[in-house]
C-alpha atoms as a PDB file:
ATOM      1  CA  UNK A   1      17.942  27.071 -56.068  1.00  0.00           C
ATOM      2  CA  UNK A   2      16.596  29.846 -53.479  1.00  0.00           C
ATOM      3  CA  UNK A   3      14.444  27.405 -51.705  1.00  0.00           C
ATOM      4  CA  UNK A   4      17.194  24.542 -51.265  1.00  0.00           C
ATOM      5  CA  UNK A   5      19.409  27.424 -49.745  1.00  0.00           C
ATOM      6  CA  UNK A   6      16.600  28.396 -47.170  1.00  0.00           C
ATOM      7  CA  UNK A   7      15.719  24.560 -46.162  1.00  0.00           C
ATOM      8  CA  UNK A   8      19.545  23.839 -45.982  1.00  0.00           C
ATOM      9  CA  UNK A   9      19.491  27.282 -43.929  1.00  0.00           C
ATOM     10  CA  UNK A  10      16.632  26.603 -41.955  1.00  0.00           C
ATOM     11  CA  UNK A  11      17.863  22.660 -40.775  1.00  0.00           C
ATOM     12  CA  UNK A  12      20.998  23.962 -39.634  1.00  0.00           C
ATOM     13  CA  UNK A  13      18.766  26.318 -36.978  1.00  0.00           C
ATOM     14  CA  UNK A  14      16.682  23.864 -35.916  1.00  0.00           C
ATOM     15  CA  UNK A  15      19.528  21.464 -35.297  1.00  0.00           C
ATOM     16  CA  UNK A  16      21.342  24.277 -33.655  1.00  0.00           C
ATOM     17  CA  UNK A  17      18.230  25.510 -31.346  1.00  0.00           C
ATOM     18  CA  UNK A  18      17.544  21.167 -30.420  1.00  0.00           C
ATOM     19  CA  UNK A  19      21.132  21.354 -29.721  1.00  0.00           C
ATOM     20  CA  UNK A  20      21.142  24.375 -27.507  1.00  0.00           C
ATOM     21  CA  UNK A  21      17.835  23.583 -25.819  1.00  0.00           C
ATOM     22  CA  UNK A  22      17.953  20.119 -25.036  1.00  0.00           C
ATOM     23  CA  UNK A  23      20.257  20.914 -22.031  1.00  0.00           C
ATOM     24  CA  UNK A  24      17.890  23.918 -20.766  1.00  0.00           C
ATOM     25  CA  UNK A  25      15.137  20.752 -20.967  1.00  0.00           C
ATOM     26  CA  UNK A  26      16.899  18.458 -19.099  1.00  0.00           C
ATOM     27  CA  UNK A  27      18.023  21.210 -16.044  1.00  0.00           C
ATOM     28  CA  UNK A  28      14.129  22.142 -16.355  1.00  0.00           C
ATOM     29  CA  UNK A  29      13.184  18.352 -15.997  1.00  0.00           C
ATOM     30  CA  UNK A  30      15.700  17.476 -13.037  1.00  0.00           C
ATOM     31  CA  UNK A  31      14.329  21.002 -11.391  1.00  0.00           C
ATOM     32  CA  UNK A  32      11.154  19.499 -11.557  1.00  0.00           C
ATOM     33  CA  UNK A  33      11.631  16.080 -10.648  1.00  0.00           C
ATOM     34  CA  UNK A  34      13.772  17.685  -7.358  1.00  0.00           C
ATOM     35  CA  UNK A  35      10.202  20.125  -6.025  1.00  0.00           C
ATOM     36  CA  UNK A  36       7.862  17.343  -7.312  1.00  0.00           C
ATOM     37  CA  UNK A  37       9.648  14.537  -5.896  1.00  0.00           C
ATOM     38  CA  UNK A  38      12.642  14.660  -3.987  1.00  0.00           C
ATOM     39  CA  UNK A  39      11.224  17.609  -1.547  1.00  0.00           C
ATOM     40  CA  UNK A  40       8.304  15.666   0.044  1.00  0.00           C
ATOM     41  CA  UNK A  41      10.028  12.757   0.555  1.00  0.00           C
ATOM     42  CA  UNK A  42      13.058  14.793   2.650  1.00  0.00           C
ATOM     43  CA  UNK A  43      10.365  16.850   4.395  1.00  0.00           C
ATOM     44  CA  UNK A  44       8.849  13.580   5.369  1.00  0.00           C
ATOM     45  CA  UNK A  45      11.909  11.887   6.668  1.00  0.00           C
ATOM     46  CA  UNK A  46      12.546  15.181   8.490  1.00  0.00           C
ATOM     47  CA  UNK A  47       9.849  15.622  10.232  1.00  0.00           C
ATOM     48  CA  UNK A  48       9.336  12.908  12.667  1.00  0.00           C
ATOM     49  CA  UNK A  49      12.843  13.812  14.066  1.00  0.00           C
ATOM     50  CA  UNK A  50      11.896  17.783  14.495  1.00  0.00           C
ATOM     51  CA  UNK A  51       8.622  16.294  16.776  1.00  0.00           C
ATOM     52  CA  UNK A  52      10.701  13.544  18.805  1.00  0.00           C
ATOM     53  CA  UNK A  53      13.268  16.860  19.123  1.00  0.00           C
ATOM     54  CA  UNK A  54      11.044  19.847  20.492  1.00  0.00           C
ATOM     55  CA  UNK A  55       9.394  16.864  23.079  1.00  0.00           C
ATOM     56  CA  UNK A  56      12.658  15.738  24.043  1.00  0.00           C
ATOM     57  CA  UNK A  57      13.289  19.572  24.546  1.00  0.00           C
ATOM     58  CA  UNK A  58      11.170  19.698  27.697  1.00  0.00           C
ATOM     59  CA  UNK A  59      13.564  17.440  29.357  1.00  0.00           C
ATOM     60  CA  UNK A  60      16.104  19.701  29.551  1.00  0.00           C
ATOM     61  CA  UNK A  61      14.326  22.637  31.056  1.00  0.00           C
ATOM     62  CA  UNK A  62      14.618  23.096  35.084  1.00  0.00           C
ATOM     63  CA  UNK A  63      11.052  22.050  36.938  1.00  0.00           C
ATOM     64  CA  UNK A  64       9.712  24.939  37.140  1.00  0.00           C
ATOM     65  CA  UNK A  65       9.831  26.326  33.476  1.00  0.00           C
ATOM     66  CA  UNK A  66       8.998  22.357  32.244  1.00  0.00           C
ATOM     67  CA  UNK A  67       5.523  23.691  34.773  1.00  0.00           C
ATOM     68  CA  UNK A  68       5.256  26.852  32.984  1.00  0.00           C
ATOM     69  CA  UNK A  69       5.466  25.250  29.818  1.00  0.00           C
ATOM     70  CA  UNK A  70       3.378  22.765  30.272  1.00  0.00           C
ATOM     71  CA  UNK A  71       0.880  25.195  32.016  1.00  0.00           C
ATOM     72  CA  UNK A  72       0.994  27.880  29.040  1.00  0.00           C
ATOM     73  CA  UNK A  73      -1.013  25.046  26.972  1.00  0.00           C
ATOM     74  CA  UNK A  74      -3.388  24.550  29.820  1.00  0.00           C
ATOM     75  CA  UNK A  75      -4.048  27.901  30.243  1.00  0.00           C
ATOM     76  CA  UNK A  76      -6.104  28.770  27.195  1.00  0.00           C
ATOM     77  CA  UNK A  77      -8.257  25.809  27.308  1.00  0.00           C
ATOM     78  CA  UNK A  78      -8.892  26.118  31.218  1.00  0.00           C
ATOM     79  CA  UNK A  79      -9.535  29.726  29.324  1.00  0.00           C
ATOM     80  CA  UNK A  80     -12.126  28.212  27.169  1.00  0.00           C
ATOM     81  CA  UNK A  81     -13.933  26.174  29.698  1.00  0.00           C
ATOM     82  CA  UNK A  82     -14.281  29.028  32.062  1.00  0.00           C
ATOM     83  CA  UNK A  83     -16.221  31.089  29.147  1.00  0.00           C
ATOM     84  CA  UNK A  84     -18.213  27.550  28.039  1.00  0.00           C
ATOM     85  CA  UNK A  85     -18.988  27.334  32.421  1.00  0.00           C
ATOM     86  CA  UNK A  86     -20.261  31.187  32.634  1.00  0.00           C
ATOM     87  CA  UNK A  87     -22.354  30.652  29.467  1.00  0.00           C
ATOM     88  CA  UNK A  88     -24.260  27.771  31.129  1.00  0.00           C
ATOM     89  CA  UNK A  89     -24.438  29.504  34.192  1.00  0.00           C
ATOM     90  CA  UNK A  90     -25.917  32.353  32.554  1.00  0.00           C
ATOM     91  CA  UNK A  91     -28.389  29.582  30.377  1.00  0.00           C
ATOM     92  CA  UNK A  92     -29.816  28.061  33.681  1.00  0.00           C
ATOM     93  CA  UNK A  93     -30.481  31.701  35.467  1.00  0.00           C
ATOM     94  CA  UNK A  94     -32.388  33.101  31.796  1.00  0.00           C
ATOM     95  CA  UNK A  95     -33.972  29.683  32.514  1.00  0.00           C
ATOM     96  CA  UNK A  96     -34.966  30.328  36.708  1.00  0.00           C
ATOM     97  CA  UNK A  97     -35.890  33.810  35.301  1.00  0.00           C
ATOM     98  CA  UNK A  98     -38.218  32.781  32.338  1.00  0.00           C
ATOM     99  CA  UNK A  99     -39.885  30.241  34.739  1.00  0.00           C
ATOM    100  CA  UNK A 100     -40.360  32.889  37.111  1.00  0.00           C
ATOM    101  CA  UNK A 101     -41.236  36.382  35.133  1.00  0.00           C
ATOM    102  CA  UNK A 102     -41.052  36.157  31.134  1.00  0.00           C
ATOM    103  CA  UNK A 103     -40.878  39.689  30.629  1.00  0.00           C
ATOM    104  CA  UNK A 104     -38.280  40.373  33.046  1.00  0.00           C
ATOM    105  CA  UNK A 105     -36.075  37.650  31.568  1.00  0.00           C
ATOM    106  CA  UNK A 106     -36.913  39.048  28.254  1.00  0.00           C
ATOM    107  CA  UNK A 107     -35.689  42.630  28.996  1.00  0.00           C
ATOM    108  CA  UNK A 108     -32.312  40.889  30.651  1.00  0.00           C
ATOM    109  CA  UNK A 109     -31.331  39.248  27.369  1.00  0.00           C
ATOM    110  CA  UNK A 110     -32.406  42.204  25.255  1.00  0.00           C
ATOM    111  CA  UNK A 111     -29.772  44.495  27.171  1.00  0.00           C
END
C-alpha cells in the first residue's frame, strides 16, 4: 500500500515540475533562437546603412574640416612611408659604406 502512495505521490511532482518548467523551456528556447538567430540577421541589415551614413557624413562638413578629415587618414600612412623612405635611405648608405670601408660600416650599425 506504501509504495502505491509514493508512485501516486511521486507522478503528481513530476507532472507538476513538466508543468511548471515547460514554460521556463520555451522562454529559454525563444531567448536562444532571438541571440542565435534574430541578432545577426538585424546587425546585418543594419550595417550597410551605418557605412552609407558616416560617408554621407562628410558631405555635410564645411571644406576645410571635409580637408582635415580626409587628411587625418593620410597622415599616418604618409607617416609610414616617411619611416619605410629613411630606412632605405639608411640601407643604400650601410651599402656606399660597406663598399667603401667594412669595418667602419660595421661599427655604424653596431652603435
Amino acid at each position: 500500500p506504501d509504495t502505491s502512495l509514493d508512485r501516486s505521490l511521486l507522478d503528481k511532482l513530476l507532472d507538476s515540475l513538466r508543468s511548471s518548467l515547460r514554460p521556463i523551456l520555451i522562454f529559454l528556447t525563444i531567448i536562444v533562437f532571438l541571440i542565435v538567430v534574430a541578432r545577426p540577421l538585424i546587425i546585418a541589415l543594419i550595417r550597410p546603412r551605418v557605412e552609407t551614413e558616416m560617408v554621407e557624413g562628410q558631405e555635410g562638413l564645411p571644406e576645410c574640416e571635409e580637408r582635415l578629415a580626409l587628411m587625418e587618414g593620410d597622415a599616418e600612412e604618409a607617416e609610414a612611408i616617411d619611416a619605410l623612405r629613411k630606412i632605405e635611405v639608411i640601407k643604400a648608405q650601410a651599402l656606399q659604406m660597406s663598399e667603401k670601408n667594412f669595418d667602419e660600416a660595421v661599427a655604424i650599425l653596431r652603435t
